[in-house]
Protein backbone atom coordinates (compact mmCIF):
# COMPACT_ATOMS: atom_id res chain seq x y z
CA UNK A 1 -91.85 145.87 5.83
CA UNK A 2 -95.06 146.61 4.50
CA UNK A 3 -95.86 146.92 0.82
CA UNK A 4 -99.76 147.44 0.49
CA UNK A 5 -102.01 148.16 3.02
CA UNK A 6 -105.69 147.81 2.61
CA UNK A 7 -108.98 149.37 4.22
CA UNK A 8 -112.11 150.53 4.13
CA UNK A 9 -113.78 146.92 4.46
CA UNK A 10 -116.82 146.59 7.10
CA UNK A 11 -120.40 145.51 7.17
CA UNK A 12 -122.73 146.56 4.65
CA UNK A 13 -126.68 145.47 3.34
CA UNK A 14 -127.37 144.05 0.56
CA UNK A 15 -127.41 147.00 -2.23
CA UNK A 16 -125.36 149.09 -0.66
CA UNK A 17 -121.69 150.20 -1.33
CA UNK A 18 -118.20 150.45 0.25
CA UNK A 19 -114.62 151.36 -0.90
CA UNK A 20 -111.71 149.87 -0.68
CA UNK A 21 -108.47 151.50 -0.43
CA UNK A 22 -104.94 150.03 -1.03
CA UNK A 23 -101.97 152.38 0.00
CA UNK A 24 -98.68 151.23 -1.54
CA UNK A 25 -95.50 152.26 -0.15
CA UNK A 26 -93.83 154.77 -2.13
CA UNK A 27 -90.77 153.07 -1.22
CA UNK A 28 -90.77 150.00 -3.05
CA UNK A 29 -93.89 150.48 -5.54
CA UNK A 30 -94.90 153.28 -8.09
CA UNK A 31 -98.46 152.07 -8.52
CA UNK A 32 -97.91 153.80 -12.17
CA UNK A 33 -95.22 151.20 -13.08
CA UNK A 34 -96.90 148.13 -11.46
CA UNK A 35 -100.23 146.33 -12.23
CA UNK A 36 -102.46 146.90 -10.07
CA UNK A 37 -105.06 143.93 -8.54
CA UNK A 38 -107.85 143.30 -6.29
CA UNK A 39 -108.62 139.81 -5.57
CA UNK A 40 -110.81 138.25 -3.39
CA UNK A 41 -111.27 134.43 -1.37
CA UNK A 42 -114.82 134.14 0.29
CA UNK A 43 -114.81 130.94 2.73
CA UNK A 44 -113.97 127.66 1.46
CA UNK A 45 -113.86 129.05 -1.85
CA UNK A 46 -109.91 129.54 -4.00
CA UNK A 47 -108.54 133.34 -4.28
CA UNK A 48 -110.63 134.93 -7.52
CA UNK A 49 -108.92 138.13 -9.51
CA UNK A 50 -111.87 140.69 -9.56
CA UNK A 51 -110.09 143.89 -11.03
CA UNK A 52 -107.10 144.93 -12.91
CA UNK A 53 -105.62 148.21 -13.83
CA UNK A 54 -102.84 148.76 -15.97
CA UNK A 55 -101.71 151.44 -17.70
CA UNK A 56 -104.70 152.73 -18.84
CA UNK A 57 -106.84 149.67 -18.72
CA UNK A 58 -109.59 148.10 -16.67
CA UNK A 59 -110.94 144.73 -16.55
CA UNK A 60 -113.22 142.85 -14.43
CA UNK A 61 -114.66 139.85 -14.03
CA UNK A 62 -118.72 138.96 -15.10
CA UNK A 63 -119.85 139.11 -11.88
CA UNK A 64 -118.67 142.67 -10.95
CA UNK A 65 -118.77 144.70 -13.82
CA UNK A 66 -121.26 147.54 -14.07
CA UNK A 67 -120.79 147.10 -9.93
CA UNK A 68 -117.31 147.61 -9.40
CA UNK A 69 -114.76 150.10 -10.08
CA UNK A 70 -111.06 150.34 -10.39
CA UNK A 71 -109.50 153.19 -10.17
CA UNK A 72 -106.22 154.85 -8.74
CA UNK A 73 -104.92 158.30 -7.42
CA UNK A 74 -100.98 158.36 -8.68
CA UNK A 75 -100.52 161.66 -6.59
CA UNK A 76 -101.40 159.10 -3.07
CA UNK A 77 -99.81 156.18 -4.80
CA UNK A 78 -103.26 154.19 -3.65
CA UNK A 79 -105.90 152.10 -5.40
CA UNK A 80 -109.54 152.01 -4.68
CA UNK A 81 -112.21 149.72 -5.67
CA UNK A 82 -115.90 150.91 -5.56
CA UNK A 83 -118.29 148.54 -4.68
CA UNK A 84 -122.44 149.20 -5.61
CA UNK A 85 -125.08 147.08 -5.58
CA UNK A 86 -123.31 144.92 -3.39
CA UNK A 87 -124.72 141.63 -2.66
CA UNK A 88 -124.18 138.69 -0.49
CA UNK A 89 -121.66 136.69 -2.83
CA UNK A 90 -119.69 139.41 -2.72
CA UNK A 91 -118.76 138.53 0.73
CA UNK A 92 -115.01 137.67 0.96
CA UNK A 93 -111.77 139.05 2.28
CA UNK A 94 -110.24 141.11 -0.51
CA UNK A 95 -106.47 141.76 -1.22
CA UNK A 96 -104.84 144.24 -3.16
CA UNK A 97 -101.87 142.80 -5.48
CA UNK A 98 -99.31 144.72 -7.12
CA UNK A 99 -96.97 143.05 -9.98
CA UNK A 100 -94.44 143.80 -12.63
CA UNK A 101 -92.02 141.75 -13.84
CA UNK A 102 -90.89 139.08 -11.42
CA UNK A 103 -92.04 141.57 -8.51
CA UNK A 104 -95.43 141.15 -6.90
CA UNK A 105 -96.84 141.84 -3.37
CA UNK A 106 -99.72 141.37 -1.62
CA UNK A 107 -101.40 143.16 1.07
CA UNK A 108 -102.99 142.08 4.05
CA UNK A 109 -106.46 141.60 3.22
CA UNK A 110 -109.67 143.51 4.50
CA UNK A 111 -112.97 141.60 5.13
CA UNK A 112 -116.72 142.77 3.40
CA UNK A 113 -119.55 141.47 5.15
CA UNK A 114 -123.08 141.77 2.85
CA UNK A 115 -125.87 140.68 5.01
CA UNK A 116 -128.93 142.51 6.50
């Protein structure tokens, strides 16, 4: 059964912006209780953590902060990631992750495109 469920991927130019949606399932995850992830893998390239939010933390990695944005909507049980200034090394297939504990899930992935 499905966890996390990603969207809002797509093509975009460079400089412009897209966000990404994770929807958890109520079911198994309280996105308040878990910490909440978006990674990404571009081609030939290993799985990279971009964002974090826990509790009432954020953290990011070099490349994507001032860009980027983590944020999440307890009320839908979904995270989002806001993505400016986009550029072409942003490219990849993202994932949302979830983990607490010994518990973690991934979602599916959803692909961003930056090209003109």
């Amino acid at each position: 059964q499905v966890r996390l469920v990603e969207s809002g991927g797509g093509l975009v130019q460079p400089g412009g912006s897209l966000r990404l949606s994770c929807a958890a399932s109520r079911m198994f995850i309280n996105i308040n209780f878990y910490t909440m992830e978006w990674y990404r893998q571009a081609p030939g390239e290993q799985r990279e953590l971009v964002a974090t939010i826990t509790g009432g933390s954020t953290n990011y990695i070099d490349s994507v902060k001032g860009r980027f944005t983590i944020s999440r909507d307890s009320a839908k049980n979904t995270v989002y990631l806001q993505m400016n200034s986009l550029n072409a090394e942003d490219t990849a297939v993202y994932y949302c992750h979830a983990r607490a504990g010994a518990q973690f899930y991934w979602g599916q992935g959803t692909q961003v495109t930056v090209s003109s």
